[in-house]
C-alpha atoms as a PDB file:
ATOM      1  CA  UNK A   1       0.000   0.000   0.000  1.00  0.00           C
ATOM      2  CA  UNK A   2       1.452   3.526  -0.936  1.00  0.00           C
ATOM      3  CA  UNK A   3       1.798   6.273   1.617  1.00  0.00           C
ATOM      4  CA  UNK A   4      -1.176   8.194   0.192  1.00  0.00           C
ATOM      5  CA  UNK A   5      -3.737   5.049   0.339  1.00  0.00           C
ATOM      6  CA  UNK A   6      -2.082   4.330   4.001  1.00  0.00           C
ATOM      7  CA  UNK A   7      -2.822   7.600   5.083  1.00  0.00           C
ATOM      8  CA  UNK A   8      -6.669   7.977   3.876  1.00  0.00           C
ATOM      9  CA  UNK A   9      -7.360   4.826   5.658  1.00  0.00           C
ATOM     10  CA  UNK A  10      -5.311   5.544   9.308  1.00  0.00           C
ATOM     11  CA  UNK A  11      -6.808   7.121  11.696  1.00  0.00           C
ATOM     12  CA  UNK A  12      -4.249   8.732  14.914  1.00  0.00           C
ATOM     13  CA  UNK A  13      -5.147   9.427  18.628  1.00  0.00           C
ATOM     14  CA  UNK A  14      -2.624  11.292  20.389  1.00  0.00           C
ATOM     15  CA  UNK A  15      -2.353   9.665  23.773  1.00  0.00           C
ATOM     16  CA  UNK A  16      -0.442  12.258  25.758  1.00  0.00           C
ATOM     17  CA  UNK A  17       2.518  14.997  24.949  1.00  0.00           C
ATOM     18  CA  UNK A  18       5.122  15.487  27.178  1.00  0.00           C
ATOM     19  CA  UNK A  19       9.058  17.194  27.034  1.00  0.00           C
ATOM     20  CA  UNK A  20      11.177  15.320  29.721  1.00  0.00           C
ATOM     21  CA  UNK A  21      12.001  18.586  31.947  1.00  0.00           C
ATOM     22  CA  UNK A  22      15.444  20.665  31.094  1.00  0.00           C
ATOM     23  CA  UNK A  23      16.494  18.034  28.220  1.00  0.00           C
ATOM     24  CA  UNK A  24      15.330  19.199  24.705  1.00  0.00           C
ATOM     25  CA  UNK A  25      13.160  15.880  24.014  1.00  0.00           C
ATOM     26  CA  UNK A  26       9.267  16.354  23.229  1.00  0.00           C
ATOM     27  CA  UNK A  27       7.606  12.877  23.557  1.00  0.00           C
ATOM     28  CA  UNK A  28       4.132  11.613  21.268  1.00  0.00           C
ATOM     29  CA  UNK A  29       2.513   8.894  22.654  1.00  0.00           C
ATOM     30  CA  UNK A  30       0.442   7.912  18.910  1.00  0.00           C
ATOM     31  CA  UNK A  31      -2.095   4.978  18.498  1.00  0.00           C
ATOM     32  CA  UNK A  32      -2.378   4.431  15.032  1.00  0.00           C
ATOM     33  CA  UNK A  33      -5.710   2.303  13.643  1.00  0.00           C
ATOM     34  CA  UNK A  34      -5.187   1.047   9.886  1.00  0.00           C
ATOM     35  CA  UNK A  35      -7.874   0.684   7.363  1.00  0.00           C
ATOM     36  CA  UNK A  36      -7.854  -3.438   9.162  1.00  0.00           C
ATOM     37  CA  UNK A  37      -9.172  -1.264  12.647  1.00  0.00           C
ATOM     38  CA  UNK A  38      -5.511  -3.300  13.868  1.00  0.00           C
ATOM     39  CA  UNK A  39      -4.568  -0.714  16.298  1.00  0.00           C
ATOM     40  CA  UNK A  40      -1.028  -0.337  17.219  1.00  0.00           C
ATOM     41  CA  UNK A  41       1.137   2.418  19.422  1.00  0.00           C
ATOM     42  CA  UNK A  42       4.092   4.400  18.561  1.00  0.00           C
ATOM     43  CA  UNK A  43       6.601   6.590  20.356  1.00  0.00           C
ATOM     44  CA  UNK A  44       7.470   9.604  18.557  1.00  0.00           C
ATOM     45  CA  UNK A  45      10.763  11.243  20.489  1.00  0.00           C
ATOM     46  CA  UNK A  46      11.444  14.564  18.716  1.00  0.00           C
ATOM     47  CA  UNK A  47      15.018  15.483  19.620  1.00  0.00           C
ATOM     48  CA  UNK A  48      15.300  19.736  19.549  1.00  0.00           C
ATOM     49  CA  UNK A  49      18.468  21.711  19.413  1.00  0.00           C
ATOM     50  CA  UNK A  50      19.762  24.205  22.441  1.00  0.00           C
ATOM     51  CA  UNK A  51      16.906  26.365  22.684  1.00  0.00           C
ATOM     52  CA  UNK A  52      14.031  24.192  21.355  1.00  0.00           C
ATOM     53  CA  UNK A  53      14.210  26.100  17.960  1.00  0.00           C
ATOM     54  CA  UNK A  54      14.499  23.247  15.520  1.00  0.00           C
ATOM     55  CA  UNK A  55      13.860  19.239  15.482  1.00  0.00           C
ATOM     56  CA  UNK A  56      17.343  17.345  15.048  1.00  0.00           C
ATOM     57  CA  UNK A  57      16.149  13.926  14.878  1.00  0.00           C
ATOM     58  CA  UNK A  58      13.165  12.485  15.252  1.00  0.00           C
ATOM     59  CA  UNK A  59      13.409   8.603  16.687  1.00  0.00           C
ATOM     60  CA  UNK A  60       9.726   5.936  16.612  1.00  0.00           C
ATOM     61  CA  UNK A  61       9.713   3.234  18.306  1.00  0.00           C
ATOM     62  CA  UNK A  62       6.426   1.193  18.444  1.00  0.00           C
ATOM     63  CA  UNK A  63       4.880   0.213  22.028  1.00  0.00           C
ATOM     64  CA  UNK A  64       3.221  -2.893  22.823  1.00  0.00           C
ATOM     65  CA  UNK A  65       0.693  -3.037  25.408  1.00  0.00           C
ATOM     66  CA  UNK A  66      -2.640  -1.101  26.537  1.00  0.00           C
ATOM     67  CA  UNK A  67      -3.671   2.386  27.333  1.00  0.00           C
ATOM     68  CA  UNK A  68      -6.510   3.820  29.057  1.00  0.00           C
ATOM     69  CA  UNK A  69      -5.088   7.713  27.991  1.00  0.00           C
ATOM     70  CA  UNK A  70      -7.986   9.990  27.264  1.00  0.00           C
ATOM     71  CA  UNK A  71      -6.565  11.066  23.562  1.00  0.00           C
ATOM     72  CA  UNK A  72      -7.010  13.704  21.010  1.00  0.00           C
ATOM     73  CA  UNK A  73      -7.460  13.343  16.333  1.00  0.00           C
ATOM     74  CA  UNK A  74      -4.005  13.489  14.938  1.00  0.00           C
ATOM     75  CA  UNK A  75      -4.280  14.056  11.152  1.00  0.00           C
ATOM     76  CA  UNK A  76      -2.526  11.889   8.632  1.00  0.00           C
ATOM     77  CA  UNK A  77      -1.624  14.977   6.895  1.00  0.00           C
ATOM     78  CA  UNK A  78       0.348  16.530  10.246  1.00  0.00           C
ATOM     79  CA  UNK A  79       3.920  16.454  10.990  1.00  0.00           C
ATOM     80  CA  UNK A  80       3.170  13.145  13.541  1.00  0.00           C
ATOM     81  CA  UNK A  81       0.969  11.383  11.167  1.00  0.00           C
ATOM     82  CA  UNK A  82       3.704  11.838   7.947  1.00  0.00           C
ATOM     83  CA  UNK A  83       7.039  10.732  11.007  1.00  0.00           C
ATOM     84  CA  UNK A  84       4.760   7.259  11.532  1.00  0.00           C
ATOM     85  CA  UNK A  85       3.558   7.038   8.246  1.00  0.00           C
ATOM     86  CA  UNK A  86       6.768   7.240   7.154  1.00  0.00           C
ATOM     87  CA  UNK A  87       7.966   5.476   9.647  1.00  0.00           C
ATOM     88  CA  UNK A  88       5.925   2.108   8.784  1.00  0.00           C
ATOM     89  CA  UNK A  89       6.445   2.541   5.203  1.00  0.00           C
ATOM     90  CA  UNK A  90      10.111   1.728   5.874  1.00  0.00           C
ATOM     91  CA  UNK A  91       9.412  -1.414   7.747  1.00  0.00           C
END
């Protein structure tokens, strides 16, 4: 499946958001549902320079297990839904 049919058939939740303090690391906590409904979870570590002014590197991981997270939409077409879309693609 090609990026473009993977992404009109995921749907994203963002499960929480959270930098880790004085370190310049922003943390997504992404469940991804595919056009199957098999849902899966991702870890999205965005790594910022000094300052928090630009990404450096951007690391996924996927996540196995549950979570009971209230969650928000993530679109396909935002900067987390291209990293993971991207990101399975490679696979």
């Amino acid at each position: 499946m090609n990026q473009y049919n993977m992404a009109q058939k995921a749907k994203f939740k963002l499960l929480s958001k959270w930098n880790s303090g004085l370190s310049c690391i922003m943390y997504h906590d992404i469940e991804l549902t595919d056009a199957d409904d098999d849902v899966s979870r991702y870890n999205v570590k965005d790594y910022y320079s000094v300052g928090m002014e630009r990404i450096e590197v951007t690391t996924i991981e996927a996540i196995k297990g549950e979570c009971d997270a209230e969650n928000e939409d993530v679109s396909c077409d935002s900067y987390l839904g291209k990293k993971i879309l991207t990101f399975i693609n490679n696979e």
